[in-house]
PDB file of N, CA and C in Angstrom:
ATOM      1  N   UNK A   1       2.369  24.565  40.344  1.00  0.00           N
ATOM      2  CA  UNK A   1       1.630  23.331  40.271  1.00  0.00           C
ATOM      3  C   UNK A   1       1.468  22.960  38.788  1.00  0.00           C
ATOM      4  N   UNK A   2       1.928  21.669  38.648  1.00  0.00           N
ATOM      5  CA  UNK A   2       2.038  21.126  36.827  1.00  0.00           C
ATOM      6  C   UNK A   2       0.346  20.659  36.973  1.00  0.00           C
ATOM      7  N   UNK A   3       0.072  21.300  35.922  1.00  0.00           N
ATOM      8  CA  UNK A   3      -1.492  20.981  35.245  1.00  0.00           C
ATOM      9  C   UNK A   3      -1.408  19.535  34.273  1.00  0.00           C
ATOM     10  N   UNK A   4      -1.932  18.567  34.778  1.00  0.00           N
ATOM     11  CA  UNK A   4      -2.353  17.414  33.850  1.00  0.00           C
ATOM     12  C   UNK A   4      -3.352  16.973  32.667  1.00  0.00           C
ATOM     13  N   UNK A   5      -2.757  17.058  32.055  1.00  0.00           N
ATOM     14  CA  UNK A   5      -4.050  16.976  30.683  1.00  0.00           C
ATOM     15  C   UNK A   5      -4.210  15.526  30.314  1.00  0.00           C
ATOM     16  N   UNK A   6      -5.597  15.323  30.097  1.00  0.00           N
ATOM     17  CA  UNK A   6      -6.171  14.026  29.770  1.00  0.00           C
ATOM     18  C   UNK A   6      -6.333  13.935  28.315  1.00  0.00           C
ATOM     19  N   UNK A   7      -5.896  13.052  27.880  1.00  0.00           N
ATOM     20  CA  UNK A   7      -5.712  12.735  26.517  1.00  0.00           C
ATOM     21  C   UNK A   7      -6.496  11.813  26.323  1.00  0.00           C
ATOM     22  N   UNK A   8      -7.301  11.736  25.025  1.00  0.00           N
ATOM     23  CA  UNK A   8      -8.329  10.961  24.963  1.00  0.00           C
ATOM     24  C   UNK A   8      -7.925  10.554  23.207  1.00  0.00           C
ATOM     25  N   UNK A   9      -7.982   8.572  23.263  1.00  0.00           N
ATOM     26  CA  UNK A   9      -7.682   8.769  21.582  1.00  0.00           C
ATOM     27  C   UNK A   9      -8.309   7.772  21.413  1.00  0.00           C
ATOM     28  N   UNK A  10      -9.328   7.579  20.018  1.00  0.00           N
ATOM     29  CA  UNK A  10      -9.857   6.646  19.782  1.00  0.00           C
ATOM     30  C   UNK A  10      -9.377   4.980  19.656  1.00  0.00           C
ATOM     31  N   UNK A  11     -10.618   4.228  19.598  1.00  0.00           N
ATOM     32  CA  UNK A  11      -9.723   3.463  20.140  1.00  0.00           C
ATOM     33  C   UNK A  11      -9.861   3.074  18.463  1.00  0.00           C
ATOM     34  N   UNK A  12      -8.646   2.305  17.736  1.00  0.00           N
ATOM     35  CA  UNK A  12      -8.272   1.709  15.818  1.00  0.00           C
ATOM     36  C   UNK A  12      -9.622   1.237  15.704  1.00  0.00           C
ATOM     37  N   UNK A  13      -9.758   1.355  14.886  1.00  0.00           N
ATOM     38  CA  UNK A  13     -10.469   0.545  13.655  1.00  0.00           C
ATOM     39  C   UNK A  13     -10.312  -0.422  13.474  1.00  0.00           C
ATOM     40  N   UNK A  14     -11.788  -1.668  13.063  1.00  0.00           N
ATOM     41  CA  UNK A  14     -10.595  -2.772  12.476  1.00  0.00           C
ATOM     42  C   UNK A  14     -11.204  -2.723  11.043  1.00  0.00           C
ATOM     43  N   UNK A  15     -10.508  -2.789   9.951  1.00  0.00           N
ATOM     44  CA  UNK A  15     -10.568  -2.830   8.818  1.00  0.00           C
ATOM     45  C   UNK A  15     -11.170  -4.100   8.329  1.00  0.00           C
ATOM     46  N   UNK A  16     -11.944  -4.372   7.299  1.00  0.00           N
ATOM     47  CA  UNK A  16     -12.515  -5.946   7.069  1.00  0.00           C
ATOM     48  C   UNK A  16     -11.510  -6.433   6.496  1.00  0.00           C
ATOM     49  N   UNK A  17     -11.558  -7.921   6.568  1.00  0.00           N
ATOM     50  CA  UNK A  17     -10.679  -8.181   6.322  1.00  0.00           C
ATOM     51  C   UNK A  17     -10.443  -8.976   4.602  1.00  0.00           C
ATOM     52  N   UNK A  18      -9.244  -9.115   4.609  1.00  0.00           N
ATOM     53  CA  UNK A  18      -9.316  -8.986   2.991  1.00  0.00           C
ATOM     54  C   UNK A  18      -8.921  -7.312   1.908  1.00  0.00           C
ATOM     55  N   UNK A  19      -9.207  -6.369   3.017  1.00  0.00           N
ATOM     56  CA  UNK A  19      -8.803  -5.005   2.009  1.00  0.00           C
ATOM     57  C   UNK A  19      -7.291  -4.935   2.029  1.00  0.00           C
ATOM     58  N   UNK A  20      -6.893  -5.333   2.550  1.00  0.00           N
ATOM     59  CA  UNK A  20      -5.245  -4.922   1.846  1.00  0.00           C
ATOM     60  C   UNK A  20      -4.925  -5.268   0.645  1.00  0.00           C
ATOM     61  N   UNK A  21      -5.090  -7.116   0.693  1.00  0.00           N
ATOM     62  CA  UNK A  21      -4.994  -7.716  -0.101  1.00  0.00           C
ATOM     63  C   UNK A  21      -6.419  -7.120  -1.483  1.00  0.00           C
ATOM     64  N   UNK A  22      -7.273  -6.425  -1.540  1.00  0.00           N
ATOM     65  CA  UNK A  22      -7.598  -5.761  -2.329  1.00  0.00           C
ATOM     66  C   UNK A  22      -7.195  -4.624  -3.154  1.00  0.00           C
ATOM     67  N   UNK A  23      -6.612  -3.830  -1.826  1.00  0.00           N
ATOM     68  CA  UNK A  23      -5.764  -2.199  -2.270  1.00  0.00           C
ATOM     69  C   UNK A  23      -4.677  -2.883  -2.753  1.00  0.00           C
ATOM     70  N   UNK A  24      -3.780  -4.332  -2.347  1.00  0.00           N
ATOM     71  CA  UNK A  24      -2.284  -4.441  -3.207  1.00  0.00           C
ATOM     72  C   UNK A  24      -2.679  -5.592  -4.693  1.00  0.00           C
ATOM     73  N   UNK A  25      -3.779  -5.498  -4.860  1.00  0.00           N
ATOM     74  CA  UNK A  25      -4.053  -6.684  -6.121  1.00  0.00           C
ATOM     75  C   UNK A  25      -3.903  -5.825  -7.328  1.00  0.00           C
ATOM     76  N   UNK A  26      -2.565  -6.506  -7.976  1.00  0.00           N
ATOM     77  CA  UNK A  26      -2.252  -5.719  -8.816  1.00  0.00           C
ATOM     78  C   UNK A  26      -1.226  -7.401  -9.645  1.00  0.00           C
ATOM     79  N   UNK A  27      -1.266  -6.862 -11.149  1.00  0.00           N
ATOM     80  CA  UNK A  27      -0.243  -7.701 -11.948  1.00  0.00           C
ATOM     81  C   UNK A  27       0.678  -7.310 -12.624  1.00  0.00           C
ATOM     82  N   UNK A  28       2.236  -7.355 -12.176  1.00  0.00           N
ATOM     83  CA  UNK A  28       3.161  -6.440 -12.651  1.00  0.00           C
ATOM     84  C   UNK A  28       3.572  -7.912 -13.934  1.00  0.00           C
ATOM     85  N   UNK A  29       3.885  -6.865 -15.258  1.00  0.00           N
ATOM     86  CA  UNK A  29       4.236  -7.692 -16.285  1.00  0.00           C
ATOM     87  C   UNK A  29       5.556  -8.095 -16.042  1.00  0.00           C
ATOM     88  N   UNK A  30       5.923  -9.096 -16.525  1.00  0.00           N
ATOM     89  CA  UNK A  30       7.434 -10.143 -15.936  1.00  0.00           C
ATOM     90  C   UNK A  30       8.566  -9.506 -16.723  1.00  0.00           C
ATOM     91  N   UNK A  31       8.373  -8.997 -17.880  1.00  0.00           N
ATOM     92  CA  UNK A  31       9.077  -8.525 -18.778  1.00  0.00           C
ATOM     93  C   UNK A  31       9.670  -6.732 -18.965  1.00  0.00           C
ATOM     94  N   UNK A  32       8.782  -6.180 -17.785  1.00  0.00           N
ATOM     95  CA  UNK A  32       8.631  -4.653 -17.760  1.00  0.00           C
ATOM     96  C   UNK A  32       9.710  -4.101 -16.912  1.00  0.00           C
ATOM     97  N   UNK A  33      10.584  -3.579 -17.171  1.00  0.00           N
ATOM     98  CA  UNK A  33      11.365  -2.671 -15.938  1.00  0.00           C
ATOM     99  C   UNK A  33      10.030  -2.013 -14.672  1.00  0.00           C
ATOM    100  N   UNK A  34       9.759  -1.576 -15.357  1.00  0.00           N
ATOM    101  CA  UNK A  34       9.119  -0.037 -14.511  1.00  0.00           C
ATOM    102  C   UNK A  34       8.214  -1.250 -13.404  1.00  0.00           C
ATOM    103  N   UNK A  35       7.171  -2.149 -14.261  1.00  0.00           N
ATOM    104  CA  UNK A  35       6.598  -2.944 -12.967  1.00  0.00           C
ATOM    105  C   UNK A  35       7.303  -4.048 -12.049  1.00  0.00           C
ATOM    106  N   UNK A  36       8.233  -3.884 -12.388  1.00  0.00           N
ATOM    107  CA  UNK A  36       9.113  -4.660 -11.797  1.00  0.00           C
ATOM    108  C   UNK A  36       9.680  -4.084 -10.555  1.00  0.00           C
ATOM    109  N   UNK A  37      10.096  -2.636 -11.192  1.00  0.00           N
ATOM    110  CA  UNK A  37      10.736  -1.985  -9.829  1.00  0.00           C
ATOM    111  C   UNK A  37       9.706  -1.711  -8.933  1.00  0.00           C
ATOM    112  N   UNK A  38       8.424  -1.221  -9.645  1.00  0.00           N
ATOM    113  CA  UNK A  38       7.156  -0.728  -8.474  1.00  0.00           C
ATOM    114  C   UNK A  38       6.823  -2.082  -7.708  1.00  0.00           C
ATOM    115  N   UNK A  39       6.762  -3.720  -8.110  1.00  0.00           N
ATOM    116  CA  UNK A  39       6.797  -4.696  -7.364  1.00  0.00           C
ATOM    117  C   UNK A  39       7.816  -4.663  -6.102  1.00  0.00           C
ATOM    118  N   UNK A  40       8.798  -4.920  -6.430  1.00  0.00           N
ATOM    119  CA  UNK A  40      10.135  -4.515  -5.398  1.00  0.00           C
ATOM    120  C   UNK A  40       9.654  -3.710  -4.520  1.00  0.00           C
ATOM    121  N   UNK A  41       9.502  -2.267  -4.794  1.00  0.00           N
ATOM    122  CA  UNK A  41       8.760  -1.143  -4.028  1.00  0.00           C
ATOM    123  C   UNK A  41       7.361  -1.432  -3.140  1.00  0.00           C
ATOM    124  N   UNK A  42       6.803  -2.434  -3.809  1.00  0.00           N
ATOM    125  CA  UNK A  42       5.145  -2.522  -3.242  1.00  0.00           C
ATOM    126  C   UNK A  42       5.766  -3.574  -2.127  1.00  0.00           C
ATOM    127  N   UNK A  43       6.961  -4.158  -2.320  1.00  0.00           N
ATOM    128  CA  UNK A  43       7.190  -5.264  -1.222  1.00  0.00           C
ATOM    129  C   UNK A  43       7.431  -4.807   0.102  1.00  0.00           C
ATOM    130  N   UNK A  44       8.356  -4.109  -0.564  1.00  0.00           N
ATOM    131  CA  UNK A  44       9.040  -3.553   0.968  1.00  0.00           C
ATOM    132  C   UNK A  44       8.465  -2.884   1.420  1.00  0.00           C
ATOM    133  N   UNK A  45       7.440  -2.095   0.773  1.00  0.00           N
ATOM    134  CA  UNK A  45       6.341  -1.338   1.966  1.00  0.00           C
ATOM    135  C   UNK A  45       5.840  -2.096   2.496  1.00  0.00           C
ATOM    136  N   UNK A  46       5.066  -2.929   1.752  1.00  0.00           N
ATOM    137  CA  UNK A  46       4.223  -4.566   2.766  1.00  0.00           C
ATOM    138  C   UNK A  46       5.385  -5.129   4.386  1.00  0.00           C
ATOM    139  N   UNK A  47       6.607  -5.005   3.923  1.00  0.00           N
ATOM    140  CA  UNK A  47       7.343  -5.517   4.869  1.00  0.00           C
ATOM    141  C   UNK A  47       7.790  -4.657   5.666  1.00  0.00           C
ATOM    142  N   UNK A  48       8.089  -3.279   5.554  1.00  0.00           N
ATOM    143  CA  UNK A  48       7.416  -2.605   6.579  1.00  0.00           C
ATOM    144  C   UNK A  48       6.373  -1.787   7.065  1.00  0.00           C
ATOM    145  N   UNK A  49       5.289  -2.882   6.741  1.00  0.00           N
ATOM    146  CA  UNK A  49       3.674  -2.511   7.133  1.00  0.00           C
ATOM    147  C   UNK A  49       3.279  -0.985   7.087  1.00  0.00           C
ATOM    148  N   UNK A  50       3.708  -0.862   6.031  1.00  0.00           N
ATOM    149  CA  UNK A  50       3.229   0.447   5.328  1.00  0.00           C
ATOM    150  C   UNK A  50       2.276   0.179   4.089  1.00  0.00           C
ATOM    151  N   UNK A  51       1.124  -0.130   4.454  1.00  0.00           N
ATOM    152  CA  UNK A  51       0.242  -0.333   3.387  1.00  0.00           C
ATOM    153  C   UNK A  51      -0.232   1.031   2.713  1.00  0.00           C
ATOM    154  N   UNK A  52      -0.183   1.973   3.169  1.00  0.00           N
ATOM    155  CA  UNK A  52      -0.542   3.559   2.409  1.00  0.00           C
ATOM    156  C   UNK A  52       0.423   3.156   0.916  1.00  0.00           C
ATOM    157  N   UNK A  53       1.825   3.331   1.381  1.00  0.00           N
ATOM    158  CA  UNK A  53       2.824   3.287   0.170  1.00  0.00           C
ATOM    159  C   UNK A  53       3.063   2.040  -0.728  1.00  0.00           C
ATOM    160  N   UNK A  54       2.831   0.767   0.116  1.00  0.00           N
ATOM    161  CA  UNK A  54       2.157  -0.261  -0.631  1.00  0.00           C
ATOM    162  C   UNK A  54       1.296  -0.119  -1.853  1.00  0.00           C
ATOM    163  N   UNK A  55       0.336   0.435  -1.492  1.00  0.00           N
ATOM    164  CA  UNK A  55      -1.519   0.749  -2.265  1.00  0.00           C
ATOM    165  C   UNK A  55      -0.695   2.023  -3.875  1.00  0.00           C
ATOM    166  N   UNK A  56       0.154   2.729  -2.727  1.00  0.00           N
ATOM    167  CA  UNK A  56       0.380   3.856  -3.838  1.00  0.00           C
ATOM    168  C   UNK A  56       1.127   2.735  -5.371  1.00  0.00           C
ATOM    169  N   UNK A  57       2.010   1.676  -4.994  1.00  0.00           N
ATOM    170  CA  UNK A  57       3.283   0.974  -5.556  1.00  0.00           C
ATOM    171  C   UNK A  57       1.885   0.404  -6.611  1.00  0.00           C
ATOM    172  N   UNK A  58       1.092  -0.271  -5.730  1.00  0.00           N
ATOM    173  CA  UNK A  58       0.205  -1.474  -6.780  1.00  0.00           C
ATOM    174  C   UNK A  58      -0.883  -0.291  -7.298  1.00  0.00           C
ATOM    175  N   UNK A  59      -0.850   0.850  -7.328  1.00  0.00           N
ATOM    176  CA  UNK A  59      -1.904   2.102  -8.319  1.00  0.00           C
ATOM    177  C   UNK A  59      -1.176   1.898  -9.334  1.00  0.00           C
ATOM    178  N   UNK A  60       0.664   2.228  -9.145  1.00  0.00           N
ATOM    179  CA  UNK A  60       1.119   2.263 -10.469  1.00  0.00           C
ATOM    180  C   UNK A  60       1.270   1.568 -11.072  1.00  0.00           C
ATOM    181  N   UNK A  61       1.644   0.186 -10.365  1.00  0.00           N
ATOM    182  CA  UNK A  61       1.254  -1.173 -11.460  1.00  0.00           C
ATOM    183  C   UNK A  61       0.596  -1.128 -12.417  1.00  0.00           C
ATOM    184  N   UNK A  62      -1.001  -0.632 -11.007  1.00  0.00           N
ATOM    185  CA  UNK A  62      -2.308  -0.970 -12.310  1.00  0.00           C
ATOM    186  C   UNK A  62      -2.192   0.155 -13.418  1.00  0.00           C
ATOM    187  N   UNK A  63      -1.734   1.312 -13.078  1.00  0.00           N
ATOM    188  CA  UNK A  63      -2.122   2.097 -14.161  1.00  0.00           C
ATOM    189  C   UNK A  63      -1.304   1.924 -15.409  1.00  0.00           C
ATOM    190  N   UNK A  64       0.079   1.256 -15.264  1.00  0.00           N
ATOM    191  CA  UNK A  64       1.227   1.276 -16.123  1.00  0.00           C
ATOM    192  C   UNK A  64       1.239   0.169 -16.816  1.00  0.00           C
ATOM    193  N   UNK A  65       0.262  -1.253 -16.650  1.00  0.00           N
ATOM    194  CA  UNK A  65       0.380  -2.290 -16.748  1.00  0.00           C
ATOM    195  C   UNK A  65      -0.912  -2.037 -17.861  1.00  0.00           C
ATOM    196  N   UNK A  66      -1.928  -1.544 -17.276  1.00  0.00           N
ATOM    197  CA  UNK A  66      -3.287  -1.112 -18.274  1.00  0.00           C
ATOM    198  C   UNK A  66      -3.066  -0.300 -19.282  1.00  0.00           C
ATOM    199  N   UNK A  67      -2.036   1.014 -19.299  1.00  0.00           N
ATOM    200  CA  UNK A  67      -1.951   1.570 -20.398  1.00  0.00           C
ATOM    201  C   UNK A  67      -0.731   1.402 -21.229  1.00  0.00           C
ATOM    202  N   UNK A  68       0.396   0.813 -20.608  1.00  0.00           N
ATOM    203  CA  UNK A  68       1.258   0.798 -21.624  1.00  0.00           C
ATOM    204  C   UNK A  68       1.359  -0.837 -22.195  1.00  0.00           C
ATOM    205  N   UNK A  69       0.884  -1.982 -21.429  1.00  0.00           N
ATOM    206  CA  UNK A  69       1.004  -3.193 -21.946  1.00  0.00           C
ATOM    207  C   UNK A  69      -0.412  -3.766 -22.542  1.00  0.00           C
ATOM    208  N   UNK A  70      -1.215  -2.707 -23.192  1.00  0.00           N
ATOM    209  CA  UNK A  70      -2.270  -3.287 -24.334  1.00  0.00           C
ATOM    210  C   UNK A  70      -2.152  -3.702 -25.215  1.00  0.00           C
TER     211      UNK A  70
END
């Protein structure tokens, strides 16, 4: 006799709205290789709704954009 197990999973979250567009607010300089490619990169995660790797693309923006274009 097959034993049935009940699976129980919460039901999502809804996130407020507006945080994506918070976690991806970022300004890649026009002139920079490096933010240029992490733009490219931050896209295509957005386009395939991968906002984790998105968020990671626009960290390095911010961090690369703040310390090396002062």
């Amino acid at each position: 006799m097959a034993t049935k197990h009940k699976t129980t999973q919460e039901p999502p979250i809804g996130l407020p709205v507006g945080l994506n567009a918070w976690l991806l607010d970022c300004a890649p300089v026009r002139d920079c290789k490096t933010c240029q490619a992490e733009w490219r990169h931050l896209n295509a995660a957005k386009e395939r709704d991968d906002i984790t790797q998105a968020a990671k693309h626009a960290t390095k923006i911010r961090d690369h954009a703040s310390g090396t274009h002062e």
